[in-house]
C-alpha atoms as a PDB file:
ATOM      1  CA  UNK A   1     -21.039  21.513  -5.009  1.00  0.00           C
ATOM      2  CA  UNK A   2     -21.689  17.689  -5.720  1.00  0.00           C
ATOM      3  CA  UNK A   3     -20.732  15.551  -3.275  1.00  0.00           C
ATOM      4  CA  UNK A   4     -20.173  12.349  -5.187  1.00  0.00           C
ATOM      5  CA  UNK A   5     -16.531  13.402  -6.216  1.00  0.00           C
ATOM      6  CA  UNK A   6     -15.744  14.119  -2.840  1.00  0.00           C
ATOM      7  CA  UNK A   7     -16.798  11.115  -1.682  1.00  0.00           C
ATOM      8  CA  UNK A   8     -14.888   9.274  -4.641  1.00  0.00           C
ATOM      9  CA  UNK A   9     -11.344  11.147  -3.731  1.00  0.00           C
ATOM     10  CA  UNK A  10     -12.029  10.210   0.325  1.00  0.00           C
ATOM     11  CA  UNK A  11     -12.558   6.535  -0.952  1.00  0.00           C
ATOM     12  CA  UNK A  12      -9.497   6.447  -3.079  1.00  0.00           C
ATOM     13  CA  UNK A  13      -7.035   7.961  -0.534  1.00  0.00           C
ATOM     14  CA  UNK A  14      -8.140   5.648   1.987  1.00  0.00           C
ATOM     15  CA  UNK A  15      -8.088   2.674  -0.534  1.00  0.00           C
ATOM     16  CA  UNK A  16      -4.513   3.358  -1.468  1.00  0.00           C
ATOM     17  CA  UNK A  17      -3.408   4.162   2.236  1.00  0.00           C
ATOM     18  CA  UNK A  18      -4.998   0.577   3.336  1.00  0.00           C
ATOM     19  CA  UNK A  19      -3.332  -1.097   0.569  1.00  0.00           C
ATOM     20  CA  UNK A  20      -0.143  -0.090   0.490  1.00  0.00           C
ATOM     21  CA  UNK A  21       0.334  -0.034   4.216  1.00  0.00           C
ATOM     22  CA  UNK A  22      -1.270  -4.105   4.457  1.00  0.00           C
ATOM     23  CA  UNK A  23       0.433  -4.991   1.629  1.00  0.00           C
ATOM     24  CA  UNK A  24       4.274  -3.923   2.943  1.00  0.00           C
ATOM     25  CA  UNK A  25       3.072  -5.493   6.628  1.00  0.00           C
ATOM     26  CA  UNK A  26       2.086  -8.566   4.863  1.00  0.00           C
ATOM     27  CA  UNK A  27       5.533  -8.820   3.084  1.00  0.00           C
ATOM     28  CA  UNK A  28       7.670  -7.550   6.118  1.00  0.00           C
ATOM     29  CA  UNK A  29       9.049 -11.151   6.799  1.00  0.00           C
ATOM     30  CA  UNK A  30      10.307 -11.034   3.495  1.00  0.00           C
ATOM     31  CA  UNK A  31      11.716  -7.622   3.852  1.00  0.00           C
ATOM     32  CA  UNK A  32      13.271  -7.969   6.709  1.00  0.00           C
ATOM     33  CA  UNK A  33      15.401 -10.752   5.378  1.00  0.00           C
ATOM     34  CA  UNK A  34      16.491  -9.093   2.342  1.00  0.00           C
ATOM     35  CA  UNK A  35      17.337  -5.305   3.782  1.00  0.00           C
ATOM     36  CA  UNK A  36      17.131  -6.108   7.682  1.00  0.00           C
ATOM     37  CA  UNK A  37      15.038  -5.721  10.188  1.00  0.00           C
ATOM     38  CA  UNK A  38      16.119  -1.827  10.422  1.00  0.00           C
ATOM     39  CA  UNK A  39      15.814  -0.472   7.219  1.00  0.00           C
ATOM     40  CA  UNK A  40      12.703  -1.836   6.459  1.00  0.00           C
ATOM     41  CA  UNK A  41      10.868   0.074   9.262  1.00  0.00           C
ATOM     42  CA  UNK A  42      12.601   2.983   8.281  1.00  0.00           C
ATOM     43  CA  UNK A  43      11.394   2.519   4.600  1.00  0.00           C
ATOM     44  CA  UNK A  44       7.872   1.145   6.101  1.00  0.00           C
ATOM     45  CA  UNK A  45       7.495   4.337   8.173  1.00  0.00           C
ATOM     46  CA  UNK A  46       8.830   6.393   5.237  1.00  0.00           C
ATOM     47  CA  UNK A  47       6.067   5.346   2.755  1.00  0.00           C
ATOM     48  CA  UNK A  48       3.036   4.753   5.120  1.00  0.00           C
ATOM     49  CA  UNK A  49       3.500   7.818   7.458  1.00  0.00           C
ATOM     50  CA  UNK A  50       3.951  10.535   4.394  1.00  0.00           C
ATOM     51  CA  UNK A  51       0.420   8.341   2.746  1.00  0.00           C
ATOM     52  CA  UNK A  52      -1.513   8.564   6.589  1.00  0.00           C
ATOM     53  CA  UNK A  53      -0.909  12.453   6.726  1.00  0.00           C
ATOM     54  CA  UNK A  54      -1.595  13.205   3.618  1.00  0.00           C
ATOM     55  CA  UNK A  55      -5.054  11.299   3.495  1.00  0.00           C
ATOM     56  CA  UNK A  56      -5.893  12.571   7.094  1.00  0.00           C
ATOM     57  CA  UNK A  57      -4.947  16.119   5.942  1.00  0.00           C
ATOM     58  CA  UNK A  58      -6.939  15.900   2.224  1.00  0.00           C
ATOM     59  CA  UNK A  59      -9.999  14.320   4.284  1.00  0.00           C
ATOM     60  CA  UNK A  60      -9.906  17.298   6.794  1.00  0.00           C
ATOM     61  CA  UNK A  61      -9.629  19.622   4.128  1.00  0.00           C
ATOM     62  CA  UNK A  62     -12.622  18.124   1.947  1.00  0.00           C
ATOM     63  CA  UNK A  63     -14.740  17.742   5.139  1.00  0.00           C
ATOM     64  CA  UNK A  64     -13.928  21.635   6.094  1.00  0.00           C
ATOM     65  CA  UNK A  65     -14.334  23.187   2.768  1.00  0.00           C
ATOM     66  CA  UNK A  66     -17.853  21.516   2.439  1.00  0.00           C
ATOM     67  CA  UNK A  67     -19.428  22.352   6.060  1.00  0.00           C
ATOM     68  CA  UNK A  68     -17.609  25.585   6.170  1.00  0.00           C
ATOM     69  CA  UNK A  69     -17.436  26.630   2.569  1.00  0.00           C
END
């Protein structure tokens, strides 16, 4: 199998993971002060947990199906 697209979908999951996680700790001031201080963990941990596992588990899955495949 080619590699390339591989290493394209490992580069875009971690792209969007990085930005979407900086980019809601960069406005948390902000959201705290419009929802609380509360709610926007929860909804911080809501979006950037669900985005970590599924990046660590597609990059474990790519990396596995390519040694072991």
């Amino acid at each position: 199998p080619s590699v390339f697209p591989l290493q394209v979908v490992l580069l875009l999951l971690t792209l969007i993971f990085a930005l979407v996680h900086s980019g809601m700790a960069s406005l948390r001031e902000t959201g705290e002060k419009i929802i609380g201080e509360r709610a926007y963990r929860v909804l911080f941990a809501g979006i950037s947990l669900p985005l970590a596992l599924s990046t660590i588990v597609s990059i474990l899955y790519i990396v596995f199906s390519f040694f072991f495949c």
